[in-house]
N, C-alpha and C. Protein backbone atom coordinates (compact mmCIF):
# COMPACT_ATOMS: atom_id res chain seq x y z
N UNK A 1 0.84 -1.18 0.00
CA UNK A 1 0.00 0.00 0.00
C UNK A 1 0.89 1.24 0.00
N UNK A 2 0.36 2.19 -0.64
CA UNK A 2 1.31 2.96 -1.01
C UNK A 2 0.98 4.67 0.21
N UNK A 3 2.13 5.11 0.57
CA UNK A 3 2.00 5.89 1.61
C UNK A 3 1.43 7.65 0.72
N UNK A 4 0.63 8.06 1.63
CA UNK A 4 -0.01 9.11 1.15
C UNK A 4 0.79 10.41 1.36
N UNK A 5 0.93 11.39 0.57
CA UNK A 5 1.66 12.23 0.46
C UNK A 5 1.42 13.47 1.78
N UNK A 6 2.05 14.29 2.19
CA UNK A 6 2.30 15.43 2.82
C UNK A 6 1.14 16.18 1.97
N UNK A 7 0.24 16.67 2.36
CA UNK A 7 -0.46 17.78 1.50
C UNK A 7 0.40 19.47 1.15
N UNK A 8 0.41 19.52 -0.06
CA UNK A 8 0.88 20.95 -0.14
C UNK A 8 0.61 21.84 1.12
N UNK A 9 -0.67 21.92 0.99
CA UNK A 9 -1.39 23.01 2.24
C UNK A 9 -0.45 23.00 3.70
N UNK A 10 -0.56 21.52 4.22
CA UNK A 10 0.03 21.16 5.51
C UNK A 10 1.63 21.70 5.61
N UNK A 11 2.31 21.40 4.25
CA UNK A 11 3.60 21.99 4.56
C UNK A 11 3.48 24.20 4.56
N UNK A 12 2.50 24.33 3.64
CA UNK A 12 2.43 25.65 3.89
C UNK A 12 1.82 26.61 5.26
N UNK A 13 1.37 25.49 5.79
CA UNK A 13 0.82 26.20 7.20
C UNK A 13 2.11 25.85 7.90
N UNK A 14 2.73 24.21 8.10
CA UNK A 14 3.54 24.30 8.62
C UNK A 14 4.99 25.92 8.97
N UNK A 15 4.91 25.78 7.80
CA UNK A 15 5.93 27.06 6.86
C UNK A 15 5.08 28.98 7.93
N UNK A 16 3.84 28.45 8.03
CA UNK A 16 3.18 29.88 8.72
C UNK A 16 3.65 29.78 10.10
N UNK A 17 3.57 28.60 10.56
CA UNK A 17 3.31 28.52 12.29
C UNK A 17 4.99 28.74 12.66
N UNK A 18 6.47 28.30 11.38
CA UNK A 18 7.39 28.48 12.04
C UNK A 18 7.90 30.45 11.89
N UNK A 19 7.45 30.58 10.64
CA UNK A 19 7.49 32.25 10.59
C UNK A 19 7.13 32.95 11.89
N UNK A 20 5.74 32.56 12.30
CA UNK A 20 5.27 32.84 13.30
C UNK A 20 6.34 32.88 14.52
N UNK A 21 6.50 31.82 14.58
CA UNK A 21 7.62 31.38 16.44
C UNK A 21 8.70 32.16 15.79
N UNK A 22 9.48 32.43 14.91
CA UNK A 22 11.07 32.55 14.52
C UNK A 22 11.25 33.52 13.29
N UNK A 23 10.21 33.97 12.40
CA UNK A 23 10.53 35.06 11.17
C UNK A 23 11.21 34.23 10.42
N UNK A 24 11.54 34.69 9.29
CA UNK A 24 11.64 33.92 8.06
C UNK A 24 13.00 32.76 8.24
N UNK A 25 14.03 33.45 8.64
CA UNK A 25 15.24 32.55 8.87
C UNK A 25 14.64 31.37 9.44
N UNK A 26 13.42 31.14 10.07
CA UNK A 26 12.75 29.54 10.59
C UNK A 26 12.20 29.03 10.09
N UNK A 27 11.95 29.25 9.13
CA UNK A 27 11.03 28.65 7.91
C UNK A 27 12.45 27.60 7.13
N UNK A 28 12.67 26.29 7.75
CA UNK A 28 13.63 25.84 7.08
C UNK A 28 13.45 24.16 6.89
N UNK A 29 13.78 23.44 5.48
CA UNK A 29 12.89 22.75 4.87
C UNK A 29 13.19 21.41 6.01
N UNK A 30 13.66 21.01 6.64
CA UNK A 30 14.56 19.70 7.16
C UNK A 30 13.45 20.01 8.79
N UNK A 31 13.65 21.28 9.45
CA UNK A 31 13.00 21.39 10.75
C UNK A 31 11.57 21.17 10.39
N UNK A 32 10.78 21.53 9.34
CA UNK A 32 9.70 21.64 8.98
C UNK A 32 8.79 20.18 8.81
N UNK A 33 10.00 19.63 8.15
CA UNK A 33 9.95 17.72 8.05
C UNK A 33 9.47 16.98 9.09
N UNK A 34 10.44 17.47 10.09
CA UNK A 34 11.16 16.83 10.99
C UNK A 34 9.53 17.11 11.91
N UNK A 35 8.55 18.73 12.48
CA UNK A 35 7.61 18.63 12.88
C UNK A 35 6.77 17.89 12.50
N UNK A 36 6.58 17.35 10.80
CA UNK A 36 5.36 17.03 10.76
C UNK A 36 5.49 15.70 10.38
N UNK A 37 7.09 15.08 11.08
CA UNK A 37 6.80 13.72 10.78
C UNK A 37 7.23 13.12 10.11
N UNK A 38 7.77 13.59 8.88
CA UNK A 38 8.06 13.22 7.30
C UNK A 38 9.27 13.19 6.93
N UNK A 39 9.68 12.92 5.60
CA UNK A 39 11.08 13.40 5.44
C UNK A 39 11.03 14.83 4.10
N UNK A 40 12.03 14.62 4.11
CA UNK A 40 12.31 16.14 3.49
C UNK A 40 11.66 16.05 2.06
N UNK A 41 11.65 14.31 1.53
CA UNK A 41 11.84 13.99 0.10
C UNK A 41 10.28 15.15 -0.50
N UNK A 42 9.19 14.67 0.17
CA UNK A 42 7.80 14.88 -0.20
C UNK A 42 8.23 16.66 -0.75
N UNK A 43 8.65 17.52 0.42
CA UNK A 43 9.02 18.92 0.25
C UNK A 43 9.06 19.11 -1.54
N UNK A 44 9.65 18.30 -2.17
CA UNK A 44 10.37 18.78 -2.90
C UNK A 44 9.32 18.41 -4.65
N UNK A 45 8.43 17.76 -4.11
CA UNK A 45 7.71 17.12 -4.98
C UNK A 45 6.44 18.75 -5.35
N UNK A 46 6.45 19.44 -3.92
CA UNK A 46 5.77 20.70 -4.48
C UNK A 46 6.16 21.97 -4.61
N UNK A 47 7.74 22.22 -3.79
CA UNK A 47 8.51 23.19 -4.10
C UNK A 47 9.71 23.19 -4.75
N UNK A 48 10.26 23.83 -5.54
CA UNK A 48 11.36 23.76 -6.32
C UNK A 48 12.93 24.00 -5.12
N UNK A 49 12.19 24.77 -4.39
CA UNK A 49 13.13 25.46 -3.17
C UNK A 49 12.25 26.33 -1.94
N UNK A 50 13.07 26.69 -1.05
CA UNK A 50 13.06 27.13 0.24
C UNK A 50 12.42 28.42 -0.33
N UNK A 51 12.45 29.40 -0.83
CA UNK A 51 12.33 30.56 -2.02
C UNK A 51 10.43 30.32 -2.68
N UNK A 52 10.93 29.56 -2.89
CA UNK A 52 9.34 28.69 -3.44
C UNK A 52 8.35 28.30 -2.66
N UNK A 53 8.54 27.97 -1.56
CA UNK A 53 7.66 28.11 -0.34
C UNK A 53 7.43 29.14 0.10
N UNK A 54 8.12 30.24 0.95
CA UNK A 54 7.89 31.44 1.28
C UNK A 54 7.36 32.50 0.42
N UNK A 55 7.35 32.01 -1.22
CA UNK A 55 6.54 32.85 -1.79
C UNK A 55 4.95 32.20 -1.65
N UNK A 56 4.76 30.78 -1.61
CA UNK A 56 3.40 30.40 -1.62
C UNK A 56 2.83 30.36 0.02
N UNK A 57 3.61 30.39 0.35
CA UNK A 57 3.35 31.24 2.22
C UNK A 57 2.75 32.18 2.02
N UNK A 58 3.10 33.58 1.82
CA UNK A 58 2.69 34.89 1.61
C UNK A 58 1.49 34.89 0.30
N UNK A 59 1.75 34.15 -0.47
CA UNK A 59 0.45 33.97 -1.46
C UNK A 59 -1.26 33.68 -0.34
N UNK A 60 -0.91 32.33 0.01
CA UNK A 60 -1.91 32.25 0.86
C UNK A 60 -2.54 32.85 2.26
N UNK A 61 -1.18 33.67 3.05
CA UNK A 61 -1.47 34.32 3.77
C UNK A 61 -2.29 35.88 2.89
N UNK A 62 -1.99 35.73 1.98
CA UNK A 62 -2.86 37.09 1.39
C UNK A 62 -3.79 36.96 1.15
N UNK A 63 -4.31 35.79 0.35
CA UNK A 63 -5.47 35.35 -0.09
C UNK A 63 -6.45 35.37 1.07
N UNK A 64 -5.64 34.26 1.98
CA UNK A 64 -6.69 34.37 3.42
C UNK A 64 -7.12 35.54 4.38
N UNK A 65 -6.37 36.55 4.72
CA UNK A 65 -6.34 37.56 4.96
C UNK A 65 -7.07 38.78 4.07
N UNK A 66 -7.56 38.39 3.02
CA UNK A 66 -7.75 39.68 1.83
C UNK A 66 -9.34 38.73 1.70
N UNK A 67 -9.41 38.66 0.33
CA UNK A 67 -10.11 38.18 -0.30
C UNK A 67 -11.21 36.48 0.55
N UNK A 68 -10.60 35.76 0.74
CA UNK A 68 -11.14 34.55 1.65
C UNK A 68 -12.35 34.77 3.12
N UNK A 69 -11.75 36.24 3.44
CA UNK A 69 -12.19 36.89 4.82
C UNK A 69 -13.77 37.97 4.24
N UNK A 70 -13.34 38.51 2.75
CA UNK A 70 -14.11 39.28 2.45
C UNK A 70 -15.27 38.65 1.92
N UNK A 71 -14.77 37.43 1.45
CA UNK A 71 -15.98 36.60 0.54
C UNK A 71 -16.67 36.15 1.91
N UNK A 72 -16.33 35.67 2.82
CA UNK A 72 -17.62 34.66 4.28
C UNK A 72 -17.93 35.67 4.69
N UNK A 73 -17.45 37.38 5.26
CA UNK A 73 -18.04 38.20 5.84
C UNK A 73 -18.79 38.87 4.71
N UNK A 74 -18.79 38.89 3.56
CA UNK A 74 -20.21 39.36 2.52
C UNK A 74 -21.21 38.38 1.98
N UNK A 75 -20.72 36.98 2.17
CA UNK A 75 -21.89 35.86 2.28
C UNK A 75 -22.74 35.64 3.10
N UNK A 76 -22.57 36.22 4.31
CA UNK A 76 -23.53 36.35 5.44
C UNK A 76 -24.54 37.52 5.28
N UNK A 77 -24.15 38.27 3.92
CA UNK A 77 -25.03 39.35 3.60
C UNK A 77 -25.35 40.35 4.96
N UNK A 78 -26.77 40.79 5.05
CA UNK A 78 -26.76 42.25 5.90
C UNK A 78 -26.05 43.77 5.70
N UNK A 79 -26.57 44.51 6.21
CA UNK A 79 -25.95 46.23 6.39
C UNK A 79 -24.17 45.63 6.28
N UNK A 80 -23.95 47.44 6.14
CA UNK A 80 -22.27 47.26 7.17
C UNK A 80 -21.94 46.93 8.46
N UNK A 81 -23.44 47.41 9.49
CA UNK A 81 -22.56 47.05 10.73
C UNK A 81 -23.07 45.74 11.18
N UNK A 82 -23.83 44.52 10.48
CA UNK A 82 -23.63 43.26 10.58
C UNK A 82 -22.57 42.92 9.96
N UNK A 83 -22.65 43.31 8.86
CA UNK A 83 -20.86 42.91 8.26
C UNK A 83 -19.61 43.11 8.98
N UNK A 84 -19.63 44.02 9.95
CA UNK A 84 -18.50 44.78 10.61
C UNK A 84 -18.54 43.39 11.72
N UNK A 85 -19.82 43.38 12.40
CA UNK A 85 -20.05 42.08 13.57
C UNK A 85 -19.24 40.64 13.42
N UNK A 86 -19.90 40.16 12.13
CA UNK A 86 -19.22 39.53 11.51
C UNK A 86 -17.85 39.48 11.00
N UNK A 87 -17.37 40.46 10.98
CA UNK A 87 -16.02 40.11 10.53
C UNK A 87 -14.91 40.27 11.84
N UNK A 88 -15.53 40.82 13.10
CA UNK A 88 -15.20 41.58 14.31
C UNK A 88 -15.12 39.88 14.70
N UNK A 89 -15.96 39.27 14.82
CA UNK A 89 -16.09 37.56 15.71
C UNK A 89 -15.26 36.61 14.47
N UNK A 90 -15.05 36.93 12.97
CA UNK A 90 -14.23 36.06 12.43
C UNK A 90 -12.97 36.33 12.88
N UNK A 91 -12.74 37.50 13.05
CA UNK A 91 -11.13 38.03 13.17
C UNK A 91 -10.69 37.08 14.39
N UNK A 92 -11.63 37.83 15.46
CA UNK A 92 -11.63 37.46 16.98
C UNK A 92 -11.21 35.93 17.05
N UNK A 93 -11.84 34.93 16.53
CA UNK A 93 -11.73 33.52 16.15
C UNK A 93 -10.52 33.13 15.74
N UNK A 94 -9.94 33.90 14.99
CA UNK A 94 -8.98 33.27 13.83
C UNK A 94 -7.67 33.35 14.70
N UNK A 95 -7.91 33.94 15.80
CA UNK A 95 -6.29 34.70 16.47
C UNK A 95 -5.45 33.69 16.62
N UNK A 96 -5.60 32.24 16.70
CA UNK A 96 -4.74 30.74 16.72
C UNK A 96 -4.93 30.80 15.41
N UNK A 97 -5.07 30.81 14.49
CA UNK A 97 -4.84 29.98 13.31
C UNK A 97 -3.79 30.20 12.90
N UNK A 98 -3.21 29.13 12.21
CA UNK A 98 -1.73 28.98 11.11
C UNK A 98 -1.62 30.59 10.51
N UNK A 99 -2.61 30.50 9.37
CA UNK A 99 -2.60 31.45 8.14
C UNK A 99 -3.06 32.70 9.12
N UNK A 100 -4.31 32.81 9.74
CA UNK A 100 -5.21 34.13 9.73
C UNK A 100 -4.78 34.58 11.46
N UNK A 101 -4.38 34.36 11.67
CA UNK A 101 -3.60 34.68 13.43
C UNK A 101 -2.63 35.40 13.44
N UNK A 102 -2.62 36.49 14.02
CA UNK A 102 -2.47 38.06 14.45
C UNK A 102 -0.25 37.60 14.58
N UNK A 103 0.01 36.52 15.25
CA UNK A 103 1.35 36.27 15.25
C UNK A 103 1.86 36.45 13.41
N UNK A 104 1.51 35.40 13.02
CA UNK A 104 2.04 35.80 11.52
C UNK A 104 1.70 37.06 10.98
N UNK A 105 0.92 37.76 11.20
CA UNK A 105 0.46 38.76 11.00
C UNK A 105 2.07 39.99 11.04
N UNK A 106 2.18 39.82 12.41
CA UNK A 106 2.89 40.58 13.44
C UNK A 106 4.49 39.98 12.75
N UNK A 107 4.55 38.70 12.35
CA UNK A 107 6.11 37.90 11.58
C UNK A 107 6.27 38.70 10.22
N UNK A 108 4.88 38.92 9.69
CA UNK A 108 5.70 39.51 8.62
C UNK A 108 5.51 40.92 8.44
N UNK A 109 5.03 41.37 9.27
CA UNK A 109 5.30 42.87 9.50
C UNK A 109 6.81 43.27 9.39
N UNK A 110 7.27 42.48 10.43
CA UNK A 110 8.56 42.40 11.04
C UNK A 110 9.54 42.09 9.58
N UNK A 111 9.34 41.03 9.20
CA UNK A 111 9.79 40.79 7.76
C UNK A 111 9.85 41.50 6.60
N UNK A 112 8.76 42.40 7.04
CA UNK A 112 8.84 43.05 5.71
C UNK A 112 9.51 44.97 5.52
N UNK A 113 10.03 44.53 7.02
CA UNK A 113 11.31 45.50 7.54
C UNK A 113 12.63 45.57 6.66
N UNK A 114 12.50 44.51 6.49
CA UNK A 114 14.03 44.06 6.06
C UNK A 114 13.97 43.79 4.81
N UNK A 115 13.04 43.23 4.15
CA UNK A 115 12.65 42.60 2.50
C UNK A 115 11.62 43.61 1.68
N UNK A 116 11.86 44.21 0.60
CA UNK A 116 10.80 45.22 0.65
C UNK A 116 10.09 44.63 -0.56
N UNK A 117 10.31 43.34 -1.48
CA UNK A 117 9.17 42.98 -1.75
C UNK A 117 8.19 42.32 -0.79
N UNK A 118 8.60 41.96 0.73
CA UNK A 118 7.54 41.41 1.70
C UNK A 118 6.82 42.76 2.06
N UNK A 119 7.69 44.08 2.12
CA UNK A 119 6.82 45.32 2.43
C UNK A 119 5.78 45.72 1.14
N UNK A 120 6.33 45.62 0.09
CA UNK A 120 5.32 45.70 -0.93
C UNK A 120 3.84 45.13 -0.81
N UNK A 121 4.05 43.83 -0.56
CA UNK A 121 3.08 42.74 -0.54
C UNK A 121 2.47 43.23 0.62
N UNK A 122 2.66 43.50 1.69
CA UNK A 122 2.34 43.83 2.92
C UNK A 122 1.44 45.27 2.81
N UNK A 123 1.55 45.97 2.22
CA UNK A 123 1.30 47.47 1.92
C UNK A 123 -0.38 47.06 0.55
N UNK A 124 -0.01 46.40 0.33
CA UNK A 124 -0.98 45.97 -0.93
C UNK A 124 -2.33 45.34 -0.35
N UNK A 125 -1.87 44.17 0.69
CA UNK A 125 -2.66 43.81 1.75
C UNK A 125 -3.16 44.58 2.83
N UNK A 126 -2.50 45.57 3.65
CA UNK A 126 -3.11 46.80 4.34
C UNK A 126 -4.24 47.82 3.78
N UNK A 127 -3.72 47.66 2.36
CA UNK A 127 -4.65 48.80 1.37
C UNK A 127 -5.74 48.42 1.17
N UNK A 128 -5.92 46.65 0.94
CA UNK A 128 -7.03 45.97 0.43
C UNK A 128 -8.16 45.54 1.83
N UNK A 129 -7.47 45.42 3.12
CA UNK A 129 -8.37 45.93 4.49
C UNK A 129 -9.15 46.89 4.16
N UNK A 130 -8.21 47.76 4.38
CA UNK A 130 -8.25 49.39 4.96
C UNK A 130 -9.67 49.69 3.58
N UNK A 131 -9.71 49.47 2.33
CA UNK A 131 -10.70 49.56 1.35
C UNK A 131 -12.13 49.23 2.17
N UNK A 132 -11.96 47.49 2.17
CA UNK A 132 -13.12 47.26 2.55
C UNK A 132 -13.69 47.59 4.09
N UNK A 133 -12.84 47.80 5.16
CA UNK A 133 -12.98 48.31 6.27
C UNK A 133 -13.97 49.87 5.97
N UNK A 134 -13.18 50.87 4.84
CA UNK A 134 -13.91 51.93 4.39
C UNK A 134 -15.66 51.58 3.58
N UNK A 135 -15.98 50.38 2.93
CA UNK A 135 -16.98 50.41 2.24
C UNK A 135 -17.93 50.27 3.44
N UNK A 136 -17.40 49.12 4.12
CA UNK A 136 -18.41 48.55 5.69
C UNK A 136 -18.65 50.17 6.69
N UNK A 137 -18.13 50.83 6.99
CA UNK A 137 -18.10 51.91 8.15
C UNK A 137 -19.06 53.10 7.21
N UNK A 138 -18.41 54.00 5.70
CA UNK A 138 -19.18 54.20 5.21
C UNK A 138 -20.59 53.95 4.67
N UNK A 139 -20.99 53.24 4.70
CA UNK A 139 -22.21 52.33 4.48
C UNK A 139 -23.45 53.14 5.98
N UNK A 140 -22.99 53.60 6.93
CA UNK A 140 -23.22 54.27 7.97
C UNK A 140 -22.69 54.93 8.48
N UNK A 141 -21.65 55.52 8.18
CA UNK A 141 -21.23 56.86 8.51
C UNK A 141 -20.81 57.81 7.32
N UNK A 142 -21.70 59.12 7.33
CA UNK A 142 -21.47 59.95 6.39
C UNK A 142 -20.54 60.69 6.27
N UNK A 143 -19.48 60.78 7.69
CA UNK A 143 -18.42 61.69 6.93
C UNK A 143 -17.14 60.82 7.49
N UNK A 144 -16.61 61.29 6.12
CA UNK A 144 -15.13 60.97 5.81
C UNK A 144 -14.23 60.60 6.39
N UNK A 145 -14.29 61.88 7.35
CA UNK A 145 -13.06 61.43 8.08
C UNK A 145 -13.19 60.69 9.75
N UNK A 146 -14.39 60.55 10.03
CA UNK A 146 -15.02 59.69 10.46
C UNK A 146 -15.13 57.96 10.42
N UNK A 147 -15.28 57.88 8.88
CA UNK A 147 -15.04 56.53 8.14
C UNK A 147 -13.19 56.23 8.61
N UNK A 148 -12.55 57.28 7.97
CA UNK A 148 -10.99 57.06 7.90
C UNK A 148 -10.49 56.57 9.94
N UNK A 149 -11.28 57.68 10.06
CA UNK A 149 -10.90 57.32 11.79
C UNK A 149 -11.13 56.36 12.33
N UNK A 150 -12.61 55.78 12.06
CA UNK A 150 -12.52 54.12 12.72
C UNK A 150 -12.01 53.00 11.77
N UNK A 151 -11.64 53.61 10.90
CA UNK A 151 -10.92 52.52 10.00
C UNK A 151 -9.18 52.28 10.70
N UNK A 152 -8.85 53.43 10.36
CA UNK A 152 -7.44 53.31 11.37
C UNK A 152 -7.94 52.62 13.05
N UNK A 153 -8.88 53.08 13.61
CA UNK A 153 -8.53 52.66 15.02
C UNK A 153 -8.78 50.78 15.08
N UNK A 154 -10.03 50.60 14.01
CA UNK A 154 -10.23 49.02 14.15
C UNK A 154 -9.11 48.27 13.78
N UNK A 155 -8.13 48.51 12.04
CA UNK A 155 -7.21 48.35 12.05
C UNK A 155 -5.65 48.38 12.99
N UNK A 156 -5.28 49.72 13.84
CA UNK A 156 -4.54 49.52 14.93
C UNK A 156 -4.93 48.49 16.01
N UNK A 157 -6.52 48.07 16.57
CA UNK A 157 -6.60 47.67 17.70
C UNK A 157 -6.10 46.23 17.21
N UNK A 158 -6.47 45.76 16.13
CA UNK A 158 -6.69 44.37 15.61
C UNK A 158 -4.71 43.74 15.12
N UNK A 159 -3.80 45.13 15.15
CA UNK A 159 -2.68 44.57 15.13
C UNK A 159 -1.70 44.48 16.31
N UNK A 160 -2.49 45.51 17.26
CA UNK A 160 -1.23 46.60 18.25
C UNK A 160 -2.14 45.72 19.54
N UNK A 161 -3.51 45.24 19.61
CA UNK A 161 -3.90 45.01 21.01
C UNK A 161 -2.89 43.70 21.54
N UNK A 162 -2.25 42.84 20.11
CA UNK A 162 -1.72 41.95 21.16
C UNK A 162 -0.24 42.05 21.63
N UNK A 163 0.41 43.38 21.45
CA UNK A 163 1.37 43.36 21.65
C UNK A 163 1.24 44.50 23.68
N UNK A 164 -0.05 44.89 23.55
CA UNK A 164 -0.34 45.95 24.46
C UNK A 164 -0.11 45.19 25.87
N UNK A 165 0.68 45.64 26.97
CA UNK A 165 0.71 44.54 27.95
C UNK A 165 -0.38 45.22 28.80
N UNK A 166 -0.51 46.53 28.99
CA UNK A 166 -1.35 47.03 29.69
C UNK A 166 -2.55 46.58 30.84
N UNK A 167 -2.95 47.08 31.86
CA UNK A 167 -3.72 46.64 32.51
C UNK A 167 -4.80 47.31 32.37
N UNK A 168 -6.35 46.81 32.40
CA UNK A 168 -7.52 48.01 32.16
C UNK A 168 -8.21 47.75 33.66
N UNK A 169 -7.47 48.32 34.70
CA UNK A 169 -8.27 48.30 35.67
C UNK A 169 -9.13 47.51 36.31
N UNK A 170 -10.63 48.27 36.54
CA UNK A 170 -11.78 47.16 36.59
C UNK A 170 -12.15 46.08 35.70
N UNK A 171 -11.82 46.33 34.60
CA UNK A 171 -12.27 45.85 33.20
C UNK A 171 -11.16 44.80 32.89
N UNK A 172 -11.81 43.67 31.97
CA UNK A 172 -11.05 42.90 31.65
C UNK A 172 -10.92 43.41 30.02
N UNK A 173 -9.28 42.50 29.51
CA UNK A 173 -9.32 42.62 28.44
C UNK A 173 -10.41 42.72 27.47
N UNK A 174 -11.07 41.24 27.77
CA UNK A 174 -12.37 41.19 27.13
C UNK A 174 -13.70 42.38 26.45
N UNK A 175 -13.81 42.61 28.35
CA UNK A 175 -14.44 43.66 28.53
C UNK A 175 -13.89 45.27 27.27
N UNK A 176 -12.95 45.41 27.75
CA UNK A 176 -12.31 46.84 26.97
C UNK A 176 -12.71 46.22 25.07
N UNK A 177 -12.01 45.42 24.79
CA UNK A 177 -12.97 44.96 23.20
C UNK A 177 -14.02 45.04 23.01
N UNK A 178 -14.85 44.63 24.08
CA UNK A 178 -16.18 44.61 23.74
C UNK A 178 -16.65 45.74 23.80
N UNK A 179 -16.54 46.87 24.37
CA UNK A 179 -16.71 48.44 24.52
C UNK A 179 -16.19 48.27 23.48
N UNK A 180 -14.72 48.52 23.02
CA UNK A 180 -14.31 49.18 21.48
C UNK A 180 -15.17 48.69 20.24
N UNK A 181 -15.34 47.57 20.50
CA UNK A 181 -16.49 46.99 19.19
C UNK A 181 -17.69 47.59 19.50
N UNK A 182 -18.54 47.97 20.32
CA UNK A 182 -19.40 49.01 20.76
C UNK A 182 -19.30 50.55 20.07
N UNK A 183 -18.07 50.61 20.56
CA UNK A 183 -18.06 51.95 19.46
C UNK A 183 -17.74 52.37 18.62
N UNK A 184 -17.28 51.30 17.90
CA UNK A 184 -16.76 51.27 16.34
C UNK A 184 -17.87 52.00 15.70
N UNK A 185 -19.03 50.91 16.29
CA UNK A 185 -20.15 50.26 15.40
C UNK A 185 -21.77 51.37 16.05
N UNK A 186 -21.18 52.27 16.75
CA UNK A 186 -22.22 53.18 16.87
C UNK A 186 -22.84 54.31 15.70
């Protein structure tokens, strides 16, 4: 019986979760193996190279992040600020995942310090938020710079809250989100 292959996908999340712990220098084909069990041979049957993965890394982290996020939070149909709800509890959800979790998020920020086609890509993906963040808020709020303002603040809270060590007093973390999603969406 013949042994079933490594799925593309599995080595590309693999490839997310080590970016994640370590930035790109950890993304390396032998450690990657070695987590999920396997040997190196399969690697090679869907990437040409190390180069070749980290570009289909960032492919799918875009896709999922961009487009993947926009299509389930506009399939649920409703206004903007069900759409906003909805995409406020997908985000919220996703914060463990491989691809859509705020760490990789935060890895290739960091990455794309140093690499400026990762800043390119990164800047392309901020723009393509920051768009639909503007169609959802406009949709109910008529002025401008209004729209722009909770667009920046939902965007900052959703990259900067997990780095915030801060204490909120009476209030729990929780609590303080759930107010800010309160007043996004007023």
């Amino acid at each position: 019986m013949a042994l079933a292959r490594t799925p593309r996908g599995t080595w590309i999340e693999a490839g997310l979760r080590a970016l994640a712990a370590g930035g790109p220098d950890a993304v390396r084909i032998e450690p990657l193996a070695q987590a999920l069990g396997v040997s190196k041979g399969g690697f090679y049957g869907y990437f040409a190279n190390r180069d070749a993965l980290l570009t289909e890394m960032l492919d799918t982290w875009e896709r999922e992040v961009t487009e993947a996020v926009i299509e389930h939070v506009d399939g649920g149909g409703g206004d903007g600020r069900s759409k906003l709800e909805r995409l406020f509890t997908l985000v919220a959800a996703s914060d463990e995942e491989a691809v859509r979790g705020t760490a990789v998020d935060l890895a290739i920020r960091e990455w794309a310090r140093r690499d400026a086609a990762v800043a390119e890509r990164l800047r392309r993906v901020d723009n393509r938020r920051m768009d639909y963040l503007r169609a959802l808020f406009a949709s109910f709020c008529p002025d401008p710079a209004d729209v722009e303002v909770r667009c920046m603040l939902t965007f900052s809270v959703r990259i900067g809250a997990h780095v915030v060590a801060a204490d909120h007093g009476a209030h729990s973390r929780a609590d303080v989100m759930a107010l800010t999603r309160q007043w996004l969406l007023r």
